[in-house]
Protein backbone atom coordinates (compact mmCIF):
# COMPACT_ATOMS: atom_id res chain seq x y z
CA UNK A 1 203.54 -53.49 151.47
CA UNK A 2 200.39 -51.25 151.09
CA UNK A 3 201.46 -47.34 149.75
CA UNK A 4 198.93 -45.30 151.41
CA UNK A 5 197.60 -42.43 149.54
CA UNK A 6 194.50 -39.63 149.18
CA UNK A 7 192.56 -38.93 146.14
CA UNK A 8 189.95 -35.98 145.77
CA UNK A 9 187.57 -36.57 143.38
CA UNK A 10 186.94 -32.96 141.99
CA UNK A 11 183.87 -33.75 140.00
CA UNK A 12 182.67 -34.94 143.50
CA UNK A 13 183.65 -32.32 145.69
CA UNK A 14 180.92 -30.54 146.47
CA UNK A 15 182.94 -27.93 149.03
CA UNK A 16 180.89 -28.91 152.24
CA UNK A 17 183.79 -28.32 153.83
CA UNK A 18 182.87 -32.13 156.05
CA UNK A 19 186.61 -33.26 155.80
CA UNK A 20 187.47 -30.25 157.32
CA UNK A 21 185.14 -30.73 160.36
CA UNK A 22 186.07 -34.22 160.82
CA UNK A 23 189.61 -33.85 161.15
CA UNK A 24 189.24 -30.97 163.94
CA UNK A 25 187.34 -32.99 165.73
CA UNK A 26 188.55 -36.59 165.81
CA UNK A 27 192.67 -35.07 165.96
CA UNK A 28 191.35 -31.91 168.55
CA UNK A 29 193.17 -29.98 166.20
CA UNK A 30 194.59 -26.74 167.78
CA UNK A 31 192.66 -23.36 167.45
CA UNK A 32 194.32 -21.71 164.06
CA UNK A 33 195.44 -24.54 162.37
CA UNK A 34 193.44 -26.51 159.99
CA UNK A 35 195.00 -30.26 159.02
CA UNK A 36 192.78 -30.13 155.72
CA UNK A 37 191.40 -27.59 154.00
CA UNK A 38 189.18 -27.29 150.86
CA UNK A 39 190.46 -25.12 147.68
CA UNK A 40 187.69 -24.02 144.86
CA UNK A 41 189.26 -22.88 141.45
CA UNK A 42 186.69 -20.41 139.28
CA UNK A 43 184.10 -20.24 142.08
CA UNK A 44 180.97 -19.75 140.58
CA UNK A 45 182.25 -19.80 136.95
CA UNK A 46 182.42 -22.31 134.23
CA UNK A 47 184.90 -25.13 134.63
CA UNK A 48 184.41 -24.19 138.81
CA UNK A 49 186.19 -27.35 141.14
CA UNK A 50 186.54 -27.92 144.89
CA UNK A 51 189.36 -30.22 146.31
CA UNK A 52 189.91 -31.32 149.53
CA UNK A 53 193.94 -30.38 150.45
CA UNK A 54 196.37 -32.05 153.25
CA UNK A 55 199.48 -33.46 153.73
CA UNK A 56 199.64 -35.85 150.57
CA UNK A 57 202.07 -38.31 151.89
CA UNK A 58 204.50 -37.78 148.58
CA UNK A 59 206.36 -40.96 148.30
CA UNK A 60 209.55 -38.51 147.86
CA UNK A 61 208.43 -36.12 150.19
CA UNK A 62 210.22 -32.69 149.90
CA UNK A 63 209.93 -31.74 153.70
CA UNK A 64 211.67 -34.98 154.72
CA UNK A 65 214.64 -33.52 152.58
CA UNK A 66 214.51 -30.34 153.92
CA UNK A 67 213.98 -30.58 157.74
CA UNK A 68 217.75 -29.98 159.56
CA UNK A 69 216.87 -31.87 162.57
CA UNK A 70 215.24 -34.92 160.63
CA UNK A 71 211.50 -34.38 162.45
CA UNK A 72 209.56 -36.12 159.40
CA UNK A 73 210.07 -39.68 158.50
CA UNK A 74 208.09 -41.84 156.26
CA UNK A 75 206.95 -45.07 157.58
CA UNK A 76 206.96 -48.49 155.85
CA UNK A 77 203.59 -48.10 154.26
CA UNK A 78 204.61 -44.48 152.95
CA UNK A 79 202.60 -42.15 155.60
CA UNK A 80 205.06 -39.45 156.08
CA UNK A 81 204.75 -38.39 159.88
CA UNK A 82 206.55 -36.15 162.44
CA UNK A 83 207.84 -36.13 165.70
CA UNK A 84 206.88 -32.71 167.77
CA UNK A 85 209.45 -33.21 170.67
CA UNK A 86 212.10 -32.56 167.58
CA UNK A 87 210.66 -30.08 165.70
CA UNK A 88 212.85 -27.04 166.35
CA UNK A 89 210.26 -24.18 164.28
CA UNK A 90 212.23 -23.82 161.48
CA UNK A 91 209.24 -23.67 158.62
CA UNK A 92 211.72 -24.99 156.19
CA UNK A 93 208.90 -27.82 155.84
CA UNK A 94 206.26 -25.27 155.11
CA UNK A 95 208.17 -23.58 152.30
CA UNK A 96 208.90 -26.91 150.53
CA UNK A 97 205.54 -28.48 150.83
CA UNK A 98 203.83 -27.80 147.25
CA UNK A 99 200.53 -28.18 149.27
CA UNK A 100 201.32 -25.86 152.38
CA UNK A 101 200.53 -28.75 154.61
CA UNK A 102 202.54 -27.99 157.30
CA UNK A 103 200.95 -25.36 159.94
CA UNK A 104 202.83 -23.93 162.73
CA UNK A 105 200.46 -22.00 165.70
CA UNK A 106 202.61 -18.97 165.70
CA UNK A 107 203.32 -17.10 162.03
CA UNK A 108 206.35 -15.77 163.54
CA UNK A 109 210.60 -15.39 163.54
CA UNK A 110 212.50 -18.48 163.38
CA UNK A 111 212.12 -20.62 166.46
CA UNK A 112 209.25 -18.99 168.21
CA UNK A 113 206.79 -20.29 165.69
CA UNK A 114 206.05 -23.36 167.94
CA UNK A 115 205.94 -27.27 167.01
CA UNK A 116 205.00 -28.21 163.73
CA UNK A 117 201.09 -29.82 162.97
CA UNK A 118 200.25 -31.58 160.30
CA UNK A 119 197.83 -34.18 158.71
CA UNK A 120 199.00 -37.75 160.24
CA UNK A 121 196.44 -39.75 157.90
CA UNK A 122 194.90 -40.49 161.53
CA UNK A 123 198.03 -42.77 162.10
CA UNK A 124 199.41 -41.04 164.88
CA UNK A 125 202.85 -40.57 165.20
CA UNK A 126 206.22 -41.41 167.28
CA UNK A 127 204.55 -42.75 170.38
CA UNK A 128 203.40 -45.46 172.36
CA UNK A 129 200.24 -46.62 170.03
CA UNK A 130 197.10 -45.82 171.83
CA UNK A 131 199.05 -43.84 174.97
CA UNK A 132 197.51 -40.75 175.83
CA UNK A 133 200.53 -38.84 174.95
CA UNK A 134 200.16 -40.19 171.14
CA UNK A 135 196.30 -38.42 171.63
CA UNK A 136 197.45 -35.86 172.86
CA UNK A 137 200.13 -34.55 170.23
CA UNK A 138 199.62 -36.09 167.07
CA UNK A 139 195.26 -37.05 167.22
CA UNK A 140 193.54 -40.42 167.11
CA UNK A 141 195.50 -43.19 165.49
CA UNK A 142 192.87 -44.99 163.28
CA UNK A 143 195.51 -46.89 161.25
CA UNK A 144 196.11 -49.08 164.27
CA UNK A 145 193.15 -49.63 164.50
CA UNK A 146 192.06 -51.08 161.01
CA UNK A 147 190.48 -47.80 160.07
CA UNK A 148 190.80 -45.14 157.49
CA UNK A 149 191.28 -41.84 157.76
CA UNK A 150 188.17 -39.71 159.56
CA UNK A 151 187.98 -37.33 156.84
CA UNK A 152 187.67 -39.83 154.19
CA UNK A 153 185.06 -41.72 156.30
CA UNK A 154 182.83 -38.96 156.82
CA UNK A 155 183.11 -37.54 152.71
CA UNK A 156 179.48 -37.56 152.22
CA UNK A 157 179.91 -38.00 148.84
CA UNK A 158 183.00 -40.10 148.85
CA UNK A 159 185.04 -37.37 146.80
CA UNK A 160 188.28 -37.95 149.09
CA UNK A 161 189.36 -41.35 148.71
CA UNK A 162 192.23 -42.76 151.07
CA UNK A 163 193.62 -46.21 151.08
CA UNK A 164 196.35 -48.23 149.63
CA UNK A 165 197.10 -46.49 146.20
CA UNK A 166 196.51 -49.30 144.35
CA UNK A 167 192.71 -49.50 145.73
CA UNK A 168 192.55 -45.84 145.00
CA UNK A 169 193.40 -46.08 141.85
CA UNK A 170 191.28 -49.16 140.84
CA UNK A 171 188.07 -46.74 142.26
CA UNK A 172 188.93 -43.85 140.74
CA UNK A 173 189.49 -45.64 137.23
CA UNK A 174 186.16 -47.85 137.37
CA UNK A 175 184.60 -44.27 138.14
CA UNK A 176 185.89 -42.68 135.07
CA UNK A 177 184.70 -45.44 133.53
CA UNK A 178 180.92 -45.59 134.51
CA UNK A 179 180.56 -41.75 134.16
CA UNK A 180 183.02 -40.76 131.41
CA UNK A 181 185.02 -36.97 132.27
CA UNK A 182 185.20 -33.71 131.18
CA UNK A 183 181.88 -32.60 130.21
CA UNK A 184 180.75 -36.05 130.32
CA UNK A 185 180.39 -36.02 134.30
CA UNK A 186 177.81 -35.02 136.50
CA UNK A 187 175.80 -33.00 134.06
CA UNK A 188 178.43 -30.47 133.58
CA UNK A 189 177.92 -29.33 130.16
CA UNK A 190 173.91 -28.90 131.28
CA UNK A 191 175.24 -26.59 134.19
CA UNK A 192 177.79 -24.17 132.08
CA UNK A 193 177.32 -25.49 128.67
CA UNK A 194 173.66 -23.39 128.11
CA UNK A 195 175.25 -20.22 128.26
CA UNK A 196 178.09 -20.81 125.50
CA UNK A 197 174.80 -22.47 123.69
CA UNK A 198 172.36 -19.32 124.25
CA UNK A 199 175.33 -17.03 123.09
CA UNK A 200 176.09 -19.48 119.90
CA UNK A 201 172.14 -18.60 118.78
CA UNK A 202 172.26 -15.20 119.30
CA UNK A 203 175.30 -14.73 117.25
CA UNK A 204 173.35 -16.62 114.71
CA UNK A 205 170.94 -14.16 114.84
């Protein structure tokens, strides 16, 4: 049975923020609430990355433990969904997520915060495959129908990878191995290693 997983390629990411976009509007994501989001570390500075954040489908996921009324479940090929008519509020999800994927459309007390949203890796989730009410709560269901995820469809320069994590894997590896890392990738040491190299001469000096 397939494991379905994401990757972000970092050393792709180019923070065009696409993913984002893509996911409002295949899901019709609710206003305030944003299913992926990208993150950039030393923006601007040497060693700067962007990568693309969600729900990461943890094979062990922590909000699955957490949840009192048992609203997340993981299905057989590891997507880790939730069912809305359960959801009670709580945010105990939210605090145990180590990537803050679960959003909630009120930031309020306990209960009034409304139904949980989160990244479905466009699989839909508790209802009739395809029924309007599926649409309607949880976004398009491209699983079912042989399809990948929108936001990893539309990556324009295939930095987010989703797929079975073996498939993943075997990318991301031959990638490593065509364009080395580190420094080594994408011309990295000619975009922040001239500045360590004009201070090196003038110290000479």
């Amino acid at each position: 049975m397939a494991r379905m997983k994401f990757l972000c390629d970092t050393d792709r990411c180019i923070e065009c923020n696409g993913c984002v976009t893509a996911c409002k509007n295949e899901n019709e994501v609710p206003w305030g609430i944003n299913r992926r989001r990208v993150v950039t570390i030393n923006d601007g500075q040497e060693g700067e990355r962007s990568v693309s954040v969600a729900c990461m489908h943890c094979s062990d996921a922590p909000c699955i433990s957490v949840c009192p009324v048992d609203t997340i479940y993981q299905t057989a090929d590891g997507i880790v969904l939730h069912d809305k008519d359960i959801c009670i509020g709580c945010g105990y999800c939210f605090f145990a997520c180590p990537f803050g994927a679960p959003q909630f459309p009120t930031q309020s007390s306990f209960g009034s915060r409304g139904k949980m949203d989160k990244c479905t890796f466009c699989a839909g989730g508790p209802e009739k495959v395809g029924s309007i009410d599926e649409k309607r709560k949880y976004g398009s269901n491209r699983i079912a129908e042989g399809k990948l995820p929108i936001c990893a469809e539309m990556c324009s320069t295939k930095a987010l990878i989703a797929g079975d994590a073996s498939d993943v894997s075997d990318i991301y590896r031959e990638r490593i191995v065509w364009r080395g890392s580190a420094a080594g990738a994408w011309g990295w040491d000619l975009a922040y290693g001239r500045r360590k190299r004009e201070q090196a001469r003038g110290e000479a000096k």
